[in-house]
N, C-alpha and C. Protein backbone atom coordinates (compact mmCIF):
# COMPACT_ATOMS: atom_id res chain seq x y z
N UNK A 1 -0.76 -27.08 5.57
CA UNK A 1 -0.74 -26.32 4.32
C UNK A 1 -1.25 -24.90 4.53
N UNK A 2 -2.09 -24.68 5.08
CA UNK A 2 -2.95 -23.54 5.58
C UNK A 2 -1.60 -22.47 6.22
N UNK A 3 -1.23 -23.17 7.30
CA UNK A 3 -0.41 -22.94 8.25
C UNK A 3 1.29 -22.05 7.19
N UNK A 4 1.61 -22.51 6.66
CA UNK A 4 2.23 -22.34 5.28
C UNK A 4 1.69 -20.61 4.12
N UNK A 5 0.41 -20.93 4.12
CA UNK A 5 0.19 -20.46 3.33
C UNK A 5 -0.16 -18.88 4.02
N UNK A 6 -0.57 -18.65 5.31
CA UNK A 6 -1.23 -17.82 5.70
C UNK A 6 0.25 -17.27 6.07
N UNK A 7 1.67 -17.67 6.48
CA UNK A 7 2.76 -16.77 6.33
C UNK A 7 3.15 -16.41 5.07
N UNK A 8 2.95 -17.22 3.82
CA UNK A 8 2.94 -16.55 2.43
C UNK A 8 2.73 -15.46 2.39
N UNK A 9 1.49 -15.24 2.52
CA UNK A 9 0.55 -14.61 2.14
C UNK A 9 1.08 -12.85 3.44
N UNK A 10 1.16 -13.32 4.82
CA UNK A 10 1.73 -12.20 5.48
C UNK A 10 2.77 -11.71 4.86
N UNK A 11 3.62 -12.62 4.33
CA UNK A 11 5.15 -12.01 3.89
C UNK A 11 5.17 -11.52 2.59
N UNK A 12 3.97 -11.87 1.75
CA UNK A 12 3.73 -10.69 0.36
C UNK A 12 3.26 -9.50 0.63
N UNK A 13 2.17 -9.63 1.62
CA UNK A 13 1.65 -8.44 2.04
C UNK A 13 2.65 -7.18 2.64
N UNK A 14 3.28 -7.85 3.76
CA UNK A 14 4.61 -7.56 3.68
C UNK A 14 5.40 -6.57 2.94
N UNK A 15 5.89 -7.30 1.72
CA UNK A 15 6.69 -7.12 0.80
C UNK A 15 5.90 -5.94 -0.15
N UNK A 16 4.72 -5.83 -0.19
CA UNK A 16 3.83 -5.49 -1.22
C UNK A 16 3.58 -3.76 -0.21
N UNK A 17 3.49 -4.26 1.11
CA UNK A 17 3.03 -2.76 1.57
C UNK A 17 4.42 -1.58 1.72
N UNK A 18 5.85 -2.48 1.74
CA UNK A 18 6.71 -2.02 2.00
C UNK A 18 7.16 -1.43 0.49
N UNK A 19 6.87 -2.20 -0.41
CA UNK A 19 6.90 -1.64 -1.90
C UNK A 19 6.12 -0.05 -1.66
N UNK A 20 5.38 -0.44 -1.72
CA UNK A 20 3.97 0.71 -1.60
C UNK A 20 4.77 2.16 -0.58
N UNK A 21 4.77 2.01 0.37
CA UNK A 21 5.50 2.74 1.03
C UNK A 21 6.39 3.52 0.56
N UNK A 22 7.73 2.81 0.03
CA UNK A 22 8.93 3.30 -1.01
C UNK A 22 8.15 4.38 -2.25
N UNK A 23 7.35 4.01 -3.14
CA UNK A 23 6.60 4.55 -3.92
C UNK A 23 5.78 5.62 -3.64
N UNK A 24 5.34 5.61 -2.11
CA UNK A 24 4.66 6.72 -1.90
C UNK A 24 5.47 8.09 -0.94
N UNK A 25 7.35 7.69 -0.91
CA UNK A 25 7.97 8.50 -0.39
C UNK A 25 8.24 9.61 -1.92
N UNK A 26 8.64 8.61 -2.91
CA UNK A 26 8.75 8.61 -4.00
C UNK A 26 7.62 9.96 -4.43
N UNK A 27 6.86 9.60 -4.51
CA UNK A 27 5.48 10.73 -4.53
C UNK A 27 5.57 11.99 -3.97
N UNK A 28 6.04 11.43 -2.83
CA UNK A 28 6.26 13.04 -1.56
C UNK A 28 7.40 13.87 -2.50
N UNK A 29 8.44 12.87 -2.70
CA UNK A 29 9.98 13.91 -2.77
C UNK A 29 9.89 14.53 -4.17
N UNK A 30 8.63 13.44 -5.23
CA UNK A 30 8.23 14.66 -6.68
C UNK A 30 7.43 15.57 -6.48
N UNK A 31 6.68 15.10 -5.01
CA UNK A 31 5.64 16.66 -5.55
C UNK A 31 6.43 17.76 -4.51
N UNK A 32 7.07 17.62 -4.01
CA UNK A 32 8.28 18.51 -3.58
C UNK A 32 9.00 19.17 -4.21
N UNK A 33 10.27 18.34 -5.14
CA UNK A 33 10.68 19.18 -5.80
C UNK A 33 10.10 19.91 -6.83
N UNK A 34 8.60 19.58 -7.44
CA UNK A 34 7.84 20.67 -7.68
C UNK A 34 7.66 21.79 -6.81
N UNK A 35 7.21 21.41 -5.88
CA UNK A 35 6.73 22.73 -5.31
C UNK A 35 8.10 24.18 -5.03
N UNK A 36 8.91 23.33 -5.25
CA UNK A 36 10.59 23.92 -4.94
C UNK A 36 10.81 24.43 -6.43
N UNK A 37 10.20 24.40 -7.13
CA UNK A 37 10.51 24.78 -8.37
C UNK A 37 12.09 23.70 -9.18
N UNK A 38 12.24 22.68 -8.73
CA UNK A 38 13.23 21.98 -9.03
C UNK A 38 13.11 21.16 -10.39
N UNK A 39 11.76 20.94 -10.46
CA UNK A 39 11.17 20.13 -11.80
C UNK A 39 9.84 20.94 -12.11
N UNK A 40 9.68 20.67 -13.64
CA UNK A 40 8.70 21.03 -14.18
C UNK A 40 7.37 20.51 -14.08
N UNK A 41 5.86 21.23 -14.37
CA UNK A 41 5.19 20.41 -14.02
C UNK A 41 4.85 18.97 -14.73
N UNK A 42 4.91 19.27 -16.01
CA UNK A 42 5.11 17.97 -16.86
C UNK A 42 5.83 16.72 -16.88
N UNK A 43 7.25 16.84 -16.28
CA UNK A 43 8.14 16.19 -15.45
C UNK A 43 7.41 15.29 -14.65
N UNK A 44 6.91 16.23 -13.49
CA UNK A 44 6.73 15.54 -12.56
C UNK A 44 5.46 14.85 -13.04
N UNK A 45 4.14 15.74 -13.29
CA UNK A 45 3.09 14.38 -13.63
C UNK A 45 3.67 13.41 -14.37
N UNK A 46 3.96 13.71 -15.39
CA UNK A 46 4.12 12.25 -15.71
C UNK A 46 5.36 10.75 -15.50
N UNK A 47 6.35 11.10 -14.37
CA UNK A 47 7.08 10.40 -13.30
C UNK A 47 5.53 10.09 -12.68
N UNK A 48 5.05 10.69 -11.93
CA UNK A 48 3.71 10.11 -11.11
C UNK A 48 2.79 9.54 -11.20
N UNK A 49 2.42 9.80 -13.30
CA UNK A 49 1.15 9.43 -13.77
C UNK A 49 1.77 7.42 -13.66
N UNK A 50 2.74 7.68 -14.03
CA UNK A 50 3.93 6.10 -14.30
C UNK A 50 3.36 5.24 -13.63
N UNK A 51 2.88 5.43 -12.20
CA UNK A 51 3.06 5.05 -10.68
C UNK A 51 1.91 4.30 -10.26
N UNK A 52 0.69 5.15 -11.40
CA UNK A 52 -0.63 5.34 -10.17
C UNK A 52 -1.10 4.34 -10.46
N UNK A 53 -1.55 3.57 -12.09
CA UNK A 53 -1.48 2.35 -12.04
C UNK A 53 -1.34 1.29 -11.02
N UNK A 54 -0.03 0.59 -11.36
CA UNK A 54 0.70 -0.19 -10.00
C UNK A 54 0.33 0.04 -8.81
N UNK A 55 0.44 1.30 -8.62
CA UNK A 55 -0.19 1.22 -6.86
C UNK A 55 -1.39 0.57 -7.08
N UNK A 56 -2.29 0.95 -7.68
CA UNK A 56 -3.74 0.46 -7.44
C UNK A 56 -3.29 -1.05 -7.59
N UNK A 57 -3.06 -1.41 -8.78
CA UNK A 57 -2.89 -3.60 -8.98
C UNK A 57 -2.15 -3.63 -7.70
N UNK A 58 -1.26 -2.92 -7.40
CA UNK A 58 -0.42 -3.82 -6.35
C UNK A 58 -2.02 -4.02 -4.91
N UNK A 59 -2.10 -2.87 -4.54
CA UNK A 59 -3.42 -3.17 -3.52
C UNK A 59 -4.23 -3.72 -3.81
N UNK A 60 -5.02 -3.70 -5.39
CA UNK A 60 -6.08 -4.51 -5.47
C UNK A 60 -5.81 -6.14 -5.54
N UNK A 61 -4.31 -6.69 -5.75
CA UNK A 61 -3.84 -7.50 -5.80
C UNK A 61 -3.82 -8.57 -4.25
N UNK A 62 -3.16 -7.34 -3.31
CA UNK A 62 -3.13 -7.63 -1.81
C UNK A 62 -4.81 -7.93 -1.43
N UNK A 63 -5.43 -6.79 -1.85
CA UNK A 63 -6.58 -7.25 -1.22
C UNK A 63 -7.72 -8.59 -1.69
N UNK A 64 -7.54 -8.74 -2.71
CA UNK A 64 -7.95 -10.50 -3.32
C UNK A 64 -7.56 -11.60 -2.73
N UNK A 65 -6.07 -11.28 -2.45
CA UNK A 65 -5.63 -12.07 -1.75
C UNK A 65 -5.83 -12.47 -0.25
N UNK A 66 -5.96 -11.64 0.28
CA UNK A 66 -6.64 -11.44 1.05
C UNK A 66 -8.02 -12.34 1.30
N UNK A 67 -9.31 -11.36 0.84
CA UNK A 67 -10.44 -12.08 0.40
C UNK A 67 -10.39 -13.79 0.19
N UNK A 68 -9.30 -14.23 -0.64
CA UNK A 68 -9.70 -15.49 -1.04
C UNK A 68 -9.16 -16.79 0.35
N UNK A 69 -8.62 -15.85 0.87
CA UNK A 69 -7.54 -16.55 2.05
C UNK A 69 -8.10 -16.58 3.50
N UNK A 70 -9.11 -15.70 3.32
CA UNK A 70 -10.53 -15.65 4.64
C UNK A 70 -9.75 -14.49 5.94
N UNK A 71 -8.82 -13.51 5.21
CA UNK A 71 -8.86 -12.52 6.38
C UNK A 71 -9.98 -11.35 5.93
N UNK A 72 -10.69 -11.44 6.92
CA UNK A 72 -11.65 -10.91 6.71
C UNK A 72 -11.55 -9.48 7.38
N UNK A 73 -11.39 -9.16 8.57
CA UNK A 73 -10.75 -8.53 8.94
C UNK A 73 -9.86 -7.39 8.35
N UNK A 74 -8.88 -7.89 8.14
CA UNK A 74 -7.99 -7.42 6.96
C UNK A 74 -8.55 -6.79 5.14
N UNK A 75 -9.16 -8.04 5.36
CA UNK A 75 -10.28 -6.97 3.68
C UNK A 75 -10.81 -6.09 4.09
N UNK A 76 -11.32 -5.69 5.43
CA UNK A 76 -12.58 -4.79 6.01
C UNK A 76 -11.18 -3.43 5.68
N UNK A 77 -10.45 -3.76 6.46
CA UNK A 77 -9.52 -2.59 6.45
C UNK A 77 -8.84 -1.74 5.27
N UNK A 78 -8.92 -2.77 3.99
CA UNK A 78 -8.16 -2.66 2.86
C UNK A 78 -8.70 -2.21 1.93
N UNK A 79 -10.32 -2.70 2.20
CA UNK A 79 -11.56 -2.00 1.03
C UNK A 79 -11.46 -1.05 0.88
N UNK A 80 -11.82 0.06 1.88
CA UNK A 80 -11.86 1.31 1.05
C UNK A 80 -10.53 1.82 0.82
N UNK A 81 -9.57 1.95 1.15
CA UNK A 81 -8.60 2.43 0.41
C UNK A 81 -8.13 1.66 -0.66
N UNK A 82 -8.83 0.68 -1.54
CA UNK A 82 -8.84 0.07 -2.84
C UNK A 82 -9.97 1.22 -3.39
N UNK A 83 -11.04 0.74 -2.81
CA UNK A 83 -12.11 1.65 -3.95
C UNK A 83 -11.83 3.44 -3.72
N UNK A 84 -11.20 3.78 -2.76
CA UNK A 84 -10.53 5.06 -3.00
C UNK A 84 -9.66 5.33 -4.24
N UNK A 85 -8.70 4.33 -4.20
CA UNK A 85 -7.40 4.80 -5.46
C UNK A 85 -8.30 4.20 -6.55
N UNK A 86 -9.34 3.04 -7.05
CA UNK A 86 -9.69 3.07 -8.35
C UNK A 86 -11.30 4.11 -8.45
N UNK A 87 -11.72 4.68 -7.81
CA UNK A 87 -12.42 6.05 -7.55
C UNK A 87 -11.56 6.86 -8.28
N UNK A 88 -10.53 7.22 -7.72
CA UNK A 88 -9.32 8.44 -8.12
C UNK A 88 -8.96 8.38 -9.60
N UNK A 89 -8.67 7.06 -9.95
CA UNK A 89 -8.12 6.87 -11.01
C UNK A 89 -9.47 7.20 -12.06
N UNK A 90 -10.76 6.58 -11.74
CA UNK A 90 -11.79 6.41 -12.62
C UNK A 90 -12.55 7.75 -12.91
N UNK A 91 -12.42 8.96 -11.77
CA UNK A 91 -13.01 10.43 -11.62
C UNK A 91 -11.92 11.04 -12.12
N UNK A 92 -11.35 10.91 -12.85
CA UNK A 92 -10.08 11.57 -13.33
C UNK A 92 -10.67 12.18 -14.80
N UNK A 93 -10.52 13.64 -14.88
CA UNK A 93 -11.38 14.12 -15.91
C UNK A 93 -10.96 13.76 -17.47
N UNK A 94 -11.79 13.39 -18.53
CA UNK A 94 -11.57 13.19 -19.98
C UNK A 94 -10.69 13.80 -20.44
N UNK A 95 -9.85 14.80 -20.71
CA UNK A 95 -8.63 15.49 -21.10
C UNK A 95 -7.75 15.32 -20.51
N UNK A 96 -7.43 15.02 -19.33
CA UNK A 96 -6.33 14.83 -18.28
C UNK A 96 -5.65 14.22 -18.78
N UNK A 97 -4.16 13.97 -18.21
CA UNK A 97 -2.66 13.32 -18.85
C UNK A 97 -2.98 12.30 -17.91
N UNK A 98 -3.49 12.10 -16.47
CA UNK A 98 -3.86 11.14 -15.80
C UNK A 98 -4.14 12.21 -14.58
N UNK A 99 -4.19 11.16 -13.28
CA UNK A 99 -4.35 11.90 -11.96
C UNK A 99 -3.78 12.99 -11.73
N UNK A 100 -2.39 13.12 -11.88
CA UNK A 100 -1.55 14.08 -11.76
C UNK A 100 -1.52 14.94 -13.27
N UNK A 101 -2.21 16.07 -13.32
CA UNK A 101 -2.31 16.61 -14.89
C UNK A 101 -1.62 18.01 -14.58
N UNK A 102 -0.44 18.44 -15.22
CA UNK A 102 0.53 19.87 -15.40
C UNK A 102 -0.27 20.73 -15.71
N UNK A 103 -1.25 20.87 -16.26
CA UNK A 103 -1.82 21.86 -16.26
C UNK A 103 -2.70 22.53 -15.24
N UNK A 104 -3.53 21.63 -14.34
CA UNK A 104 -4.09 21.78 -13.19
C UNK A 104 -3.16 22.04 -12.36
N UNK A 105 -2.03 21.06 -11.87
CA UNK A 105 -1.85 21.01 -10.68
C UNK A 105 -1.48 21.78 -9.79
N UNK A 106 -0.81 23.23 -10.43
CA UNK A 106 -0.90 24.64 -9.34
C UNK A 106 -2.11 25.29 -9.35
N UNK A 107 -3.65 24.90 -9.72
CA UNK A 107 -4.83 25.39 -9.77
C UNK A 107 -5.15 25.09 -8.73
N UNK A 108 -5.97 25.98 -8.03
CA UNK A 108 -6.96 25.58 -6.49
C UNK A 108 -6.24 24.73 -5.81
N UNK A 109 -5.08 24.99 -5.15
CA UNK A 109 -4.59 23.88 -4.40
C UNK A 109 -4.07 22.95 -4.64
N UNK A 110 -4.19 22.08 -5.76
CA UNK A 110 -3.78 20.68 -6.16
C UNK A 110 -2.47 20.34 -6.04
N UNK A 111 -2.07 21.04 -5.94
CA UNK A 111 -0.44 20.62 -5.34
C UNK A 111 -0.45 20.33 -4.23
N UNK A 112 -1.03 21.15 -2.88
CA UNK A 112 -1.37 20.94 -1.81
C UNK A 112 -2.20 19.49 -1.11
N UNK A 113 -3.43 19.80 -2.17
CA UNK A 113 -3.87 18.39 -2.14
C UNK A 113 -3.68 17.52 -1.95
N UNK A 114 -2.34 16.57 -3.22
CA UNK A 114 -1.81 16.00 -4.19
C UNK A 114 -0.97 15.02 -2.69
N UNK A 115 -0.56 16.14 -1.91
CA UNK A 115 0.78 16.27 -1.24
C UNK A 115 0.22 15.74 0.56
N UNK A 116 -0.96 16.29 0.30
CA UNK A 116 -1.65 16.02 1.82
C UNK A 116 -2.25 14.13 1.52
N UNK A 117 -2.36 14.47 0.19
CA UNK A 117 -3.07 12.74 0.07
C UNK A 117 -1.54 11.63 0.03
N UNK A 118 -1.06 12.09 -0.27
CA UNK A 118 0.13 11.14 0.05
C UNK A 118 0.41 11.09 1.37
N UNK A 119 0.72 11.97 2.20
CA UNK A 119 1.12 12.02 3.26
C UNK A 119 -0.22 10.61 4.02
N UNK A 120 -1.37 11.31 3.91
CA UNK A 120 -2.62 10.38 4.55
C UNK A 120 -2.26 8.51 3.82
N UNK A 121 -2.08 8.60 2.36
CA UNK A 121 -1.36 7.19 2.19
C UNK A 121 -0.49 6.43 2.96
N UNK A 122 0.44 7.16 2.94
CA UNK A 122 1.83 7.26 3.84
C UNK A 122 1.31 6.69 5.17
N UNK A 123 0.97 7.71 5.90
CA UNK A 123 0.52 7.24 7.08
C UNK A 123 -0.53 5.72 7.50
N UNK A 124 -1.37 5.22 6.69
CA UNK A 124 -2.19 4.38 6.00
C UNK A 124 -1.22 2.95 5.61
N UNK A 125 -0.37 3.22 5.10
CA UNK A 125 0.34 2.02 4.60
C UNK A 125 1.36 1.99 5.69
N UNK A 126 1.47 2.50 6.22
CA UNK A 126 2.90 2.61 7.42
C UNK A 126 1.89 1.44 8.71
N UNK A 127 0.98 2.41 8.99
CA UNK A 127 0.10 1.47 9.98
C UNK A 127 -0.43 0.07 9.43
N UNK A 128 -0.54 -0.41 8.37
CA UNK A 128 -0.77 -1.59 7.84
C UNK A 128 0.18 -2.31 7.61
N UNK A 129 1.75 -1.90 7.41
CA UNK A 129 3.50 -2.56 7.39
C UNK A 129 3.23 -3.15 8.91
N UNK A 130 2.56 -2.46 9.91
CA UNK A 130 3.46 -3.22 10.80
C UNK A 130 2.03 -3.57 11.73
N UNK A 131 0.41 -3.97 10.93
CA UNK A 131 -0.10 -4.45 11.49
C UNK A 131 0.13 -6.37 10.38
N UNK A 132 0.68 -5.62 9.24
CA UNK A 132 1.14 -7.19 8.60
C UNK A 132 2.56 -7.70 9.24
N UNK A 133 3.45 -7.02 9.70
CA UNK A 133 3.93 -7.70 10.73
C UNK A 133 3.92 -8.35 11.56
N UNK A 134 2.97 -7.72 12.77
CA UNK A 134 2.26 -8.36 13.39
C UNK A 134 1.69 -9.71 13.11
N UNK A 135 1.14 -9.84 11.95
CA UNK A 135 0.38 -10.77 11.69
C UNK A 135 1.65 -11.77 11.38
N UNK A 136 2.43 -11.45 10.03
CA UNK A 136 3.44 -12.80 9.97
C UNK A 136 4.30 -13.52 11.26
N UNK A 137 4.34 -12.46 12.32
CA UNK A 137 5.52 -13.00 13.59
C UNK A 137 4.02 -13.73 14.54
N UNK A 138 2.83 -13.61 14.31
CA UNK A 138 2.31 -14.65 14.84
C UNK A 138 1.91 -15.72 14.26
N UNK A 139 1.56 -15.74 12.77
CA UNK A 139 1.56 -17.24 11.99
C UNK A 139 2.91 -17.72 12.27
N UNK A 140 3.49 -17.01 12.43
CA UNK A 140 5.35 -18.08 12.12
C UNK A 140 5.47 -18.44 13.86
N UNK A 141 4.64 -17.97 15.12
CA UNK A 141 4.14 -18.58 16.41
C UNK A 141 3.14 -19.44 16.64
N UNK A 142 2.53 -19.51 15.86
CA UNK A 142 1.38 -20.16 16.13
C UNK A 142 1.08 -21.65 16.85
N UNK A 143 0.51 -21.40 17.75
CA UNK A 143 0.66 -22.47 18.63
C UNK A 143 1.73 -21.95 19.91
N UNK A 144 2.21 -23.15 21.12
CA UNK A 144 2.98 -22.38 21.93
C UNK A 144 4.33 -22.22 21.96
N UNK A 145 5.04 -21.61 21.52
CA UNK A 145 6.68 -21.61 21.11
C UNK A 145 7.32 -22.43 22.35
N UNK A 146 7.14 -21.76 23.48
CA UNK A 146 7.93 -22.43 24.41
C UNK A 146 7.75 -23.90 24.98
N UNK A 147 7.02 -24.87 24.72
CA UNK A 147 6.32 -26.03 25.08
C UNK A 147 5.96 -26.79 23.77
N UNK A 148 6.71 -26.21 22.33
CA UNK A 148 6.40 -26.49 21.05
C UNK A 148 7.04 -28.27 21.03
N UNK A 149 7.75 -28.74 21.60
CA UNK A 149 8.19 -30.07 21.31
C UNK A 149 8.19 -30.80 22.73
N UNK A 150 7.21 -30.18 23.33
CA UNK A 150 7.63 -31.21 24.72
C UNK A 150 6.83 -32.36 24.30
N UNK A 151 5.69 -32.95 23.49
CA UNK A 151 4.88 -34.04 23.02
C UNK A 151 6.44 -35.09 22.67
N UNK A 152 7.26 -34.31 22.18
CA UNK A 152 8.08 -35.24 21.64
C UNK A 152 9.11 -35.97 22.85
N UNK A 153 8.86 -35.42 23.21
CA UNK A 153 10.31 -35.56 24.47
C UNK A 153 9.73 -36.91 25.33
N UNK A 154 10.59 -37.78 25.77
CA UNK A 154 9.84 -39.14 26.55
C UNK A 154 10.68 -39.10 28.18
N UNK A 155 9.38 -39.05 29.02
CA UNK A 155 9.61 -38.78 30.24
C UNK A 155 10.16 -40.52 30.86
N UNK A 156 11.61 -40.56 31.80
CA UNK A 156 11.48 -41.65 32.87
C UNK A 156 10.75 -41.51 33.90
């Protein structure tokens, strides 16, 4: 059952970081065509404000799961970039439209910012796609593939 459950669990993670990923190209190519003058700033925050939510449940989601399933390991890695995005979300000033606010975001950089923190996501969830890879192509090995049924086999 274990055995079962711990490829579940790789193949949501999986599914969940590769989501994440998509969403955070998504991020790049709005705060782009901002910066291109292609969309407005209002536009774009709030396409982004849409987003920031979900990202966080989707990770804080992965990482419970996690936790309750005893990779420990894996929570070590996942913590702070959970309490990073609900940090972000929670330091987000009282007037703001959300994280991404049109009125700030060509102030002091914040576009720049905005754009460097995705990229660092990006990079972050890319290296975690394919250390959960890793992980599902060895639960779905586990044990020795090549010598996996010789118990069964009856010698003359």
């Amino acid at each position: 059952m274990i055995f079962v459950m711990e490829q579940l669990l790789f193949a949501f993670a999986l599914l969940d970081t590769g989501s994440l990923l998509f969403l955070l190209v998504y991020f790049i190519i709005t705060l782009s065509d901002l910066e291109c003058d292609s969309l407005n700033a209002r536009q774009c925050c709030s396409r982004l404000n849409r987003w920031v939510i979900p990202k966080v449940i989707a990770h804080t989601f992965l990482l419970f799961l996690l936790l309750i399933n005893g990779q420990w390991m894996l929570t070590l890695i996942n913590a702070p970039m959970t309490m990073w995005l609900i940090y972000e979300v929670f330091s987000t000033p009282q007037g703001n439209m959300g994280v991404y606010d049109p009125t700030e975001i060509h102030n002091h950089g914040q576009l720049k910012r905005h754009t460097r923190d995705c990229m660092i996501y990006l990079g972050y969830y890319l290296v975690l796609f394919f250390i959960y890879l890793y992980c599902l192509i060895v639960s779905l090995l586990k044990g020795d593939p090549i010598n996996r049924h010789e118990d069964d086999m009856v010698e003359f």
